[in-house]
Protein backbone atom coordinates (compact mmCIF):
# COMPACT_ATOMS: atom_id res chain seq x y z
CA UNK A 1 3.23 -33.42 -56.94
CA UNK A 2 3.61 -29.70 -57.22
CA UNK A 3 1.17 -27.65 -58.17
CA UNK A 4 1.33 -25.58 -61.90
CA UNK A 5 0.46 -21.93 -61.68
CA UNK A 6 -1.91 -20.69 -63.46
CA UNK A 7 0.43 -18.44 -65.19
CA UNK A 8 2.68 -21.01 -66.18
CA UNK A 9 -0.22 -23.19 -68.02
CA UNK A 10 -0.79 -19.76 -70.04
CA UNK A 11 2.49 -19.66 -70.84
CA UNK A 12 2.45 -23.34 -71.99
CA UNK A 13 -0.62 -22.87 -74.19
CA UNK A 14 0.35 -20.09 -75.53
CA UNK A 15 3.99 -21.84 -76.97
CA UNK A 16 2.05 -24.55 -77.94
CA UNK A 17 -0.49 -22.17 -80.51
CA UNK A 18 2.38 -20.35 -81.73
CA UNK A 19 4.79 -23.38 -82.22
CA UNK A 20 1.24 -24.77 -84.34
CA UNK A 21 1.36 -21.28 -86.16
CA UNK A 22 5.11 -21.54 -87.02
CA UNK A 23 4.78 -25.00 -88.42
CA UNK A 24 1.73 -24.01 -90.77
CA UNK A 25 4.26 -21.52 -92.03
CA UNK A 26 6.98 -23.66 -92.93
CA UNK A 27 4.56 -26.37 -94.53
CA UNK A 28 3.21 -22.32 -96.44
CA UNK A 29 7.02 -21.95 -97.02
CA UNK A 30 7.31 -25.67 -98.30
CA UNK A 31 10.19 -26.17 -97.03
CA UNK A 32 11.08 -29.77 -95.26
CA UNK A 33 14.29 -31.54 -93.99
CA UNK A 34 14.93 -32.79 -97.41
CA UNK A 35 14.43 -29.19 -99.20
CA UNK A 36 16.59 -26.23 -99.65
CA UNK A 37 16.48 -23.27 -98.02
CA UNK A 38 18.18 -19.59 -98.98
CA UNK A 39 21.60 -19.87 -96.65
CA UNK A 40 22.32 -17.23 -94.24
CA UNK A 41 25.09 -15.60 -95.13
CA UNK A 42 26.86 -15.95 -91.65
CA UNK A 43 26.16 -19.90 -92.45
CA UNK A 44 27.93 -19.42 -95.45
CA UNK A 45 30.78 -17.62 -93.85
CA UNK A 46 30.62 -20.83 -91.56
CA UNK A 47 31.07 -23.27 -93.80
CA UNK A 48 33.49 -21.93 -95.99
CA UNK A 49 35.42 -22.18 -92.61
CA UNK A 50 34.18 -25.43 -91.03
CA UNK A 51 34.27 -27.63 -94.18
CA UNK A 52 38.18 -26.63 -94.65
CA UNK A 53 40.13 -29.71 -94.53
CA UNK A 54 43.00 -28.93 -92.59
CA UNK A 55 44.33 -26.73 -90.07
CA UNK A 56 42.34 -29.05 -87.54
CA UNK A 57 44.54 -29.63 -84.32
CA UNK A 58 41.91 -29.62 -81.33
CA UNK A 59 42.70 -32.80 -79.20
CA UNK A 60 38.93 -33.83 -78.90
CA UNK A 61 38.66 -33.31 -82.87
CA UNK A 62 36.65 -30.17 -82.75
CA UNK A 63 36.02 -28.09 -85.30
CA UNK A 64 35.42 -24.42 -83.13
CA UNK A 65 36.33 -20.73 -84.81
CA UNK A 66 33.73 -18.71 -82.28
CA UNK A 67 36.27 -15.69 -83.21
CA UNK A 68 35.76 -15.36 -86.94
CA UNK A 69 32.09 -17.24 -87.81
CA UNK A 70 28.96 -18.76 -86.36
CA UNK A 71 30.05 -20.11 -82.59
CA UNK A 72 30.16 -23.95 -83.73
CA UNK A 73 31.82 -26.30 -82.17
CA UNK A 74 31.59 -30.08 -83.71
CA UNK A 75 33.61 -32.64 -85.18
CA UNK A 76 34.32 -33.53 -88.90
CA UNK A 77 31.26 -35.88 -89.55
CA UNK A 78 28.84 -33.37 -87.68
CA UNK A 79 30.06 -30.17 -89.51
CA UNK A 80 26.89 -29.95 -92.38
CA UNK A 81 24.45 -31.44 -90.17
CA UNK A 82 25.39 -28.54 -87.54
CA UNK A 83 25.26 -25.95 -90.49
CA UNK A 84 22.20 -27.50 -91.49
CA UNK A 85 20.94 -26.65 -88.56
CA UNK A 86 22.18 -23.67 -87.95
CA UNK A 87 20.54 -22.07 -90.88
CA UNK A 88 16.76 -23.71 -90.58
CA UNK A 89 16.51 -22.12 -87.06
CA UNK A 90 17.81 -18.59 -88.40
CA UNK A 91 15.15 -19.67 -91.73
CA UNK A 92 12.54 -20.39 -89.04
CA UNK A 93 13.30 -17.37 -86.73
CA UNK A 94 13.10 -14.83 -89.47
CA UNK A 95 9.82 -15.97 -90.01
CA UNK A 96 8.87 -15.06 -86.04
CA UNK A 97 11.51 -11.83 -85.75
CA UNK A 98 13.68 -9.17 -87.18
CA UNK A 99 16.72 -10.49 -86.08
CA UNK A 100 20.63 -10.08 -86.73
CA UNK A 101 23.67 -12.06 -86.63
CA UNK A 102 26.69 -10.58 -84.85
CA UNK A 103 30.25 -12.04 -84.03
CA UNK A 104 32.06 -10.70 -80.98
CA UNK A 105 35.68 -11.82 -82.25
CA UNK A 106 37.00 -9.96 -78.62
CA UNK A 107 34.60 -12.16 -76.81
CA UNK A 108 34.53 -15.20 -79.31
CA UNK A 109 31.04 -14.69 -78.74
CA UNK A 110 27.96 -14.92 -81.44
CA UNK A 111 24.85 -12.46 -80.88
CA UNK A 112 21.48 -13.15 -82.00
CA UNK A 113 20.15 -9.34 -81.88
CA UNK A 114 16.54 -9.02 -82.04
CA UNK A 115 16.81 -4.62 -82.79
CA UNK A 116 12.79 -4.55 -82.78
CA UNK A 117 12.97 -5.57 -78.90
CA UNK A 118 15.84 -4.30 -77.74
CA UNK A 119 17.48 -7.66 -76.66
CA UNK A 120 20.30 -9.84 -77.74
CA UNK A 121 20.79 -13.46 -76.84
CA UNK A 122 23.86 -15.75 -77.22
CA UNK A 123 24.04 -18.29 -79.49
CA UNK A 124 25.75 -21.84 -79.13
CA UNK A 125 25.75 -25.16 -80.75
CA UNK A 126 27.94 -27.82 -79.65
CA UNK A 127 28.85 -31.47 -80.55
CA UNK A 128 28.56 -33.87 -76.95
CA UNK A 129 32.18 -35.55 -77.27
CA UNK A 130 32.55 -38.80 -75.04
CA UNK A 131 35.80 -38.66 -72.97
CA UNK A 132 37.78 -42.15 -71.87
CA UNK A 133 41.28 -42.88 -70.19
CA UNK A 134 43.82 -43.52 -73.75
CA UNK A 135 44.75 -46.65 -73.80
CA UNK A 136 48.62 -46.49 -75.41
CA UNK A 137 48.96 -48.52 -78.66
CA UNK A 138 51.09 -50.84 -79.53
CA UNK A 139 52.90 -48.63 -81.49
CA UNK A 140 53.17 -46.00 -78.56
CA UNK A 141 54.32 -48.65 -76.11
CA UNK A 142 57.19 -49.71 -78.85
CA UNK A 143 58.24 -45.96 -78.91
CA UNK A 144 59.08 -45.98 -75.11
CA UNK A 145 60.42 -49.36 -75.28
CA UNK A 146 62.89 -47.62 -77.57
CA UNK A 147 63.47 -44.69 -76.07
CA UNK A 148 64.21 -46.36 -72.60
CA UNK A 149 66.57 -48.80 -73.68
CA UNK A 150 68.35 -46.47 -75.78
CA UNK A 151 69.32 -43.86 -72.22
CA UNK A 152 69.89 -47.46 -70.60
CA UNK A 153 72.57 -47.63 -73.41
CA UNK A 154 73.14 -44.07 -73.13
CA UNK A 155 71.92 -42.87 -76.17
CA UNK A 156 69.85 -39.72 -76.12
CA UNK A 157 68.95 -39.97 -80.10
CA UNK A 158 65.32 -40.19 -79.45
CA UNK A 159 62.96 -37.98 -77.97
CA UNK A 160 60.77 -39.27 -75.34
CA UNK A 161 56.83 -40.00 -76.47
CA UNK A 162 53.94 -39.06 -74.98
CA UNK A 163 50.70 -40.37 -75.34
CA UNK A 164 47.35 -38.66 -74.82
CA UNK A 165 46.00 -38.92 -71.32
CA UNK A 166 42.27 -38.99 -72.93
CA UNK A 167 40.63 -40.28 -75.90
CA UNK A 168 37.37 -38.38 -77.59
CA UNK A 169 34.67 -40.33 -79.13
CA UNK A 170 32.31 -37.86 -81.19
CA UNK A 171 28.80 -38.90 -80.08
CA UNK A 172 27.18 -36.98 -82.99
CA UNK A 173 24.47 -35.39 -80.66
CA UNK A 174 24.36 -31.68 -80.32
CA UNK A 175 23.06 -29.30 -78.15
CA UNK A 176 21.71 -25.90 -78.68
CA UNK A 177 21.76 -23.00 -76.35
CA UNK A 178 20.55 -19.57 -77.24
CA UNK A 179 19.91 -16.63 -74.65
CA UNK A 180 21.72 -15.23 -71.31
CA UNK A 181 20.62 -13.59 -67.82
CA UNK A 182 17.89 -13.31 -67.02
CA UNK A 183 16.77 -16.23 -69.58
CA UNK A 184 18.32 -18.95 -71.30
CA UNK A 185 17.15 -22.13 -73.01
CA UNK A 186 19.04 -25.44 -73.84
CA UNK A 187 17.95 -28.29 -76.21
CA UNK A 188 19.65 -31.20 -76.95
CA UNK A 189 19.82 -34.29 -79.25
CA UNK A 190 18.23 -37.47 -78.40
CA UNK A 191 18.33 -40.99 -79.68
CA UNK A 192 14.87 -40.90 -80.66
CA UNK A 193 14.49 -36.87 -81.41
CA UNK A 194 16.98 -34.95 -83.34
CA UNK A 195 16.97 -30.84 -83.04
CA UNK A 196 15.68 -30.72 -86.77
CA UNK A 197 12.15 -32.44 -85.46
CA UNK A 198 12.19 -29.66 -83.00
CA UNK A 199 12.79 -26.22 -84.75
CA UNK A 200 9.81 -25.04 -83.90
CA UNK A 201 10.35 -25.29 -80.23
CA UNK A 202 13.23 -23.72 -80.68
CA UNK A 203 11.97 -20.82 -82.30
CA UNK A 204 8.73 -20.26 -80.09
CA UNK A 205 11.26 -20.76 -76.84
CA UNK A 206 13.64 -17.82 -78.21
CA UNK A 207 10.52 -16.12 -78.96
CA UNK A 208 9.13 -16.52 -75.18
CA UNK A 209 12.59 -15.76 -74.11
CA UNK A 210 12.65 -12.41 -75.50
CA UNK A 211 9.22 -11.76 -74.09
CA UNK A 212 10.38 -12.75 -70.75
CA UNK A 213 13.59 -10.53 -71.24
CA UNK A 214 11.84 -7.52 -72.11
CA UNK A 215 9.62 -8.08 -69.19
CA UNK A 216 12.12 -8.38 -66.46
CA UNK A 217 13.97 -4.94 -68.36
CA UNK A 218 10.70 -3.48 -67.74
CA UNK A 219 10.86 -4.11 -64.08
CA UNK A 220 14.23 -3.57 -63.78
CA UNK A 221 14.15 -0.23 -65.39
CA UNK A 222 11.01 0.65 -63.06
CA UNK A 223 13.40 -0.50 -60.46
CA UNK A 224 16.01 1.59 -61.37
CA UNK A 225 13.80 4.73 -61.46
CA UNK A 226 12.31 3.96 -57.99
CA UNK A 227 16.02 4.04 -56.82
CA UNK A 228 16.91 6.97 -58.24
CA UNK A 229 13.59 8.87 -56.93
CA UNK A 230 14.75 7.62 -53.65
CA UNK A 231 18.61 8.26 -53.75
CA UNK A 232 17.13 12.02 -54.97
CA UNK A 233 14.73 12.13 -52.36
CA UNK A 234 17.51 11.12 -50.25
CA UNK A 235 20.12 13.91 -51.68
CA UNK A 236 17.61 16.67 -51.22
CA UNK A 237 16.62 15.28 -47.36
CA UNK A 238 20.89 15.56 -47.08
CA UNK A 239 20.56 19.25 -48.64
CA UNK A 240 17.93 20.71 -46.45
CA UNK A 241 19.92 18.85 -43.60
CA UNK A 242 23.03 20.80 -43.84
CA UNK A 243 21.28 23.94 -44.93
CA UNK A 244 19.53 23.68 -41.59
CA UNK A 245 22.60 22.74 -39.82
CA UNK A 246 24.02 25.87 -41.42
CA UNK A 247 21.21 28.12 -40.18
CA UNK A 248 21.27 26.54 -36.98
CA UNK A 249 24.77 27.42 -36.22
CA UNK A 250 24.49 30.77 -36.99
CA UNK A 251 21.59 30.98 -34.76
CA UNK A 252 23.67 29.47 -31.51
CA UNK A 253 26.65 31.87 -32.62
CA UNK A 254 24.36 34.52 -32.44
CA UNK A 255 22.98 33.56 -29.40
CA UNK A 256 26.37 33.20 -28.23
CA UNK A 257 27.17 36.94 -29.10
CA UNK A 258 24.50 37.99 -27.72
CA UNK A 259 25.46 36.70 -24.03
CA UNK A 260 28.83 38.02 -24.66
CA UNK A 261 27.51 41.27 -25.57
CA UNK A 262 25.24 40.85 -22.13
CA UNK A 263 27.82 39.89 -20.08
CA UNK A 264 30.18 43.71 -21.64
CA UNK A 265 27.29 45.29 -20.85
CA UNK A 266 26.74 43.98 -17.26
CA UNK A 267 30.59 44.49 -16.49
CA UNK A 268 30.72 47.87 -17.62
CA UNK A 269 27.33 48.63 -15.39
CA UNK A 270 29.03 47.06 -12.04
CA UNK A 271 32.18 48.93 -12.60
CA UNK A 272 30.90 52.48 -13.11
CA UNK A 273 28.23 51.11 -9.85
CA UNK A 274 31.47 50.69 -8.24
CA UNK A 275 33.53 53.86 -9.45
CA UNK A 276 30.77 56.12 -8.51
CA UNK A 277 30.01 54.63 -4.68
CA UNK A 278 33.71 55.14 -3.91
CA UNK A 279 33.98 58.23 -5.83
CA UNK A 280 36.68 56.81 -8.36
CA UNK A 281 34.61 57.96 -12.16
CA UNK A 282 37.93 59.00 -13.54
CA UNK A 283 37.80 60.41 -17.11
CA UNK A 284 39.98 57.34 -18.30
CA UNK A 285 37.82 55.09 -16.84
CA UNK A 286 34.55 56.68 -18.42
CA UNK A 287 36.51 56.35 -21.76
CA UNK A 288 37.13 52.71 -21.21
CA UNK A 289 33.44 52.10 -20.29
CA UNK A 290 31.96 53.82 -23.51
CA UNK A 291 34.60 51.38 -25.60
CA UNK A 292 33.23 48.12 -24.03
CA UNK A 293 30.47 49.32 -24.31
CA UNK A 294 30.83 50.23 -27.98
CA UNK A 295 32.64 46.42 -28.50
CA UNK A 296 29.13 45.00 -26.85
CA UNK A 297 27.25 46.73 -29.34
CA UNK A 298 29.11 45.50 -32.26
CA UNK A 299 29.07 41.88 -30.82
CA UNK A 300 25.29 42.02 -30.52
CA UNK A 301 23.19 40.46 -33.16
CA UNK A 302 20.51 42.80 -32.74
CA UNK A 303 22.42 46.02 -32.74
CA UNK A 304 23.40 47.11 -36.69
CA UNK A 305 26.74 48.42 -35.64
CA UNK A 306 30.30 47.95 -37.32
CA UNK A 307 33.32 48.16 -35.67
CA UNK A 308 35.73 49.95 -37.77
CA UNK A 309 38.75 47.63 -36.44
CA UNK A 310 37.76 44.09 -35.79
CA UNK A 311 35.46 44.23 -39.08
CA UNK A 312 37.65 45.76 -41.04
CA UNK A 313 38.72 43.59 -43.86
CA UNK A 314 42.17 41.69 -42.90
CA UNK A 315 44.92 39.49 -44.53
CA UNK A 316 47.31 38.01 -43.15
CA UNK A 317 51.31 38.29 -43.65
CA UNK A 318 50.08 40.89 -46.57
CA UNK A 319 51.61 44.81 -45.35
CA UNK A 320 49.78 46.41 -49.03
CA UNK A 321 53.28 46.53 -50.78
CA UNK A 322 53.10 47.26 -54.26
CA UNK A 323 56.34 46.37 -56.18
């Protein structure tokens, strides 16, 4: 047998107080299955809808406008039971929450907003419809007779009928879902306990759902704000990366320059070495050792020198025409 948590009994206990709470206030409210209750005006809407008479053409007999009123979806004989419903659990919620109605006619969804929390569930209540193979009528199987021995004949007067593949058999139980990620909360219709013996339930479970909503927001939002302290720790880690990067190649070109500028330097030295011991110091070659010379100096980092030519600014394909 597996073992409740601890935090889970709480949980438990706590329904069951507040479910006790919520049905002193109905009996304060005096209101009972048999009594009437203000209608909610999106129940209203609802029925004026629902209760219509025809217009009807679902194959499994449903009566379903999520698009324009409260998402519904029964048959004919379950219609003002489902409205019934419908409008003791909004009665019994507004007694627990600040809550709105809202239909998403995009969507064909219907909203239960709860503005006081910051969460909105979806609400559902559906008829359980029984599906079996059709079995084609007498009348049906007549129809093809017809039709059959009338192409044998070769008359194409009558159109060729087709019967249902299913039949729907209303079952007159509904189900009840209200919520959506992260919770969610289904109750259905039994033989021996109808959703009206269990609106309190109901109630106290949309009332732990938004609880447990708000909860898990919580922890996603701290969630989200660890990840973005990270991704920024990560973008300024990136930043000081390249910055360094940056800096670092502008030390090695240095360094670079500053072996070039060596290297100038040590081939000017060996040839004058050389011009001297073979007596060879011309004038033009003194002139070309002062300008390497003078190009080592401007290559070296460490010398502030500027060479008027190779630092002078320099665009190409531009000659300074002015037209």
């Amino acid at each position: 047998m597996e073992e409740v948590s601890k935090e889970k009994l709480d949980q438990r206990n706590q329904e069951l107080r507040q479910i006790a709470e919520l049905k002193e206030k109905l009996a304060n409210c005096s209101v009972d299955h048999s009594s009437d209750i203000p209608m909610h005006p999106m129940v209203k809407d609802a029925s004026k809808v629902l209760l219509r008479k025809t217009g009807w053409k679902n194959e499994k007999g449903l009566r379903h406008v999520p698009s324009e009123v409260v998402d519904i979806s029964v048959t004919e004989g379950s219609v003002e039971r489902a409205l019934g419903l419908t409008n003791r659990v909004f009665h019994a919620l507004g007694l627990q929450e600040n809550f709105d109605v809202k239909i998403d006619d995009e969507k064909q969804t219907t909203w239960l907003e709860f503005k006081d929390h910051g969460v909105r569930f979806h609400f559902q209540l559906t008829e359980q419809v029984r599906r079996s193979n059709h079995e084609p009528t007498e009348a049906e199987k007549l129809a093809q007779k017809r039709y059959f021995e009338g192409t044998r004949l070769g008359r194409f007067d009558t159109n060729y009928s087709y019967p249902p593949r299913y039949d729907y058999t209303p079952t007159g139980l509904l189900t009840l879902s209200i919520g959506g990620f992260p919770y969610r909360k289904t109750w259905n219709d039994t033989k021996s306990t109808e959703l009206f013996d269990r609106i309190e339930e109901i109630v106290i479970g949309v009332v732990t759902g938004i609880q447990t909503t708000k909860k898990y927001n919580h922890e996603q939002e701290l969630e989200s704000q660890r990840r973005e302290r990270a991704r920024l720790r990560h973008e300024n880690l990136k930043k000081r990366r390249a910055e360094e990067l940056a800096k670092l190649e502008i030390a090695e070109r240095q360094a670079q320059n500053l072996e070039r500028a060596e290297r100038l330097r040590k081939l000017a030295d060996a040839k004058e070495a050389q011009a001297i011991a073979q007596g060879q110091l011309t004038d033009k070659l003194v002139d070309w050792l002062s300008w390497v010379r003078a190009k080592a100096d401007t290559i070296d980092p460490t010398v502030l020198v500027s060479d008027p030519i190779l630092d002078a600014p320099f665009e190409e394909g531009h000659y300074g025409y002015r037209w």
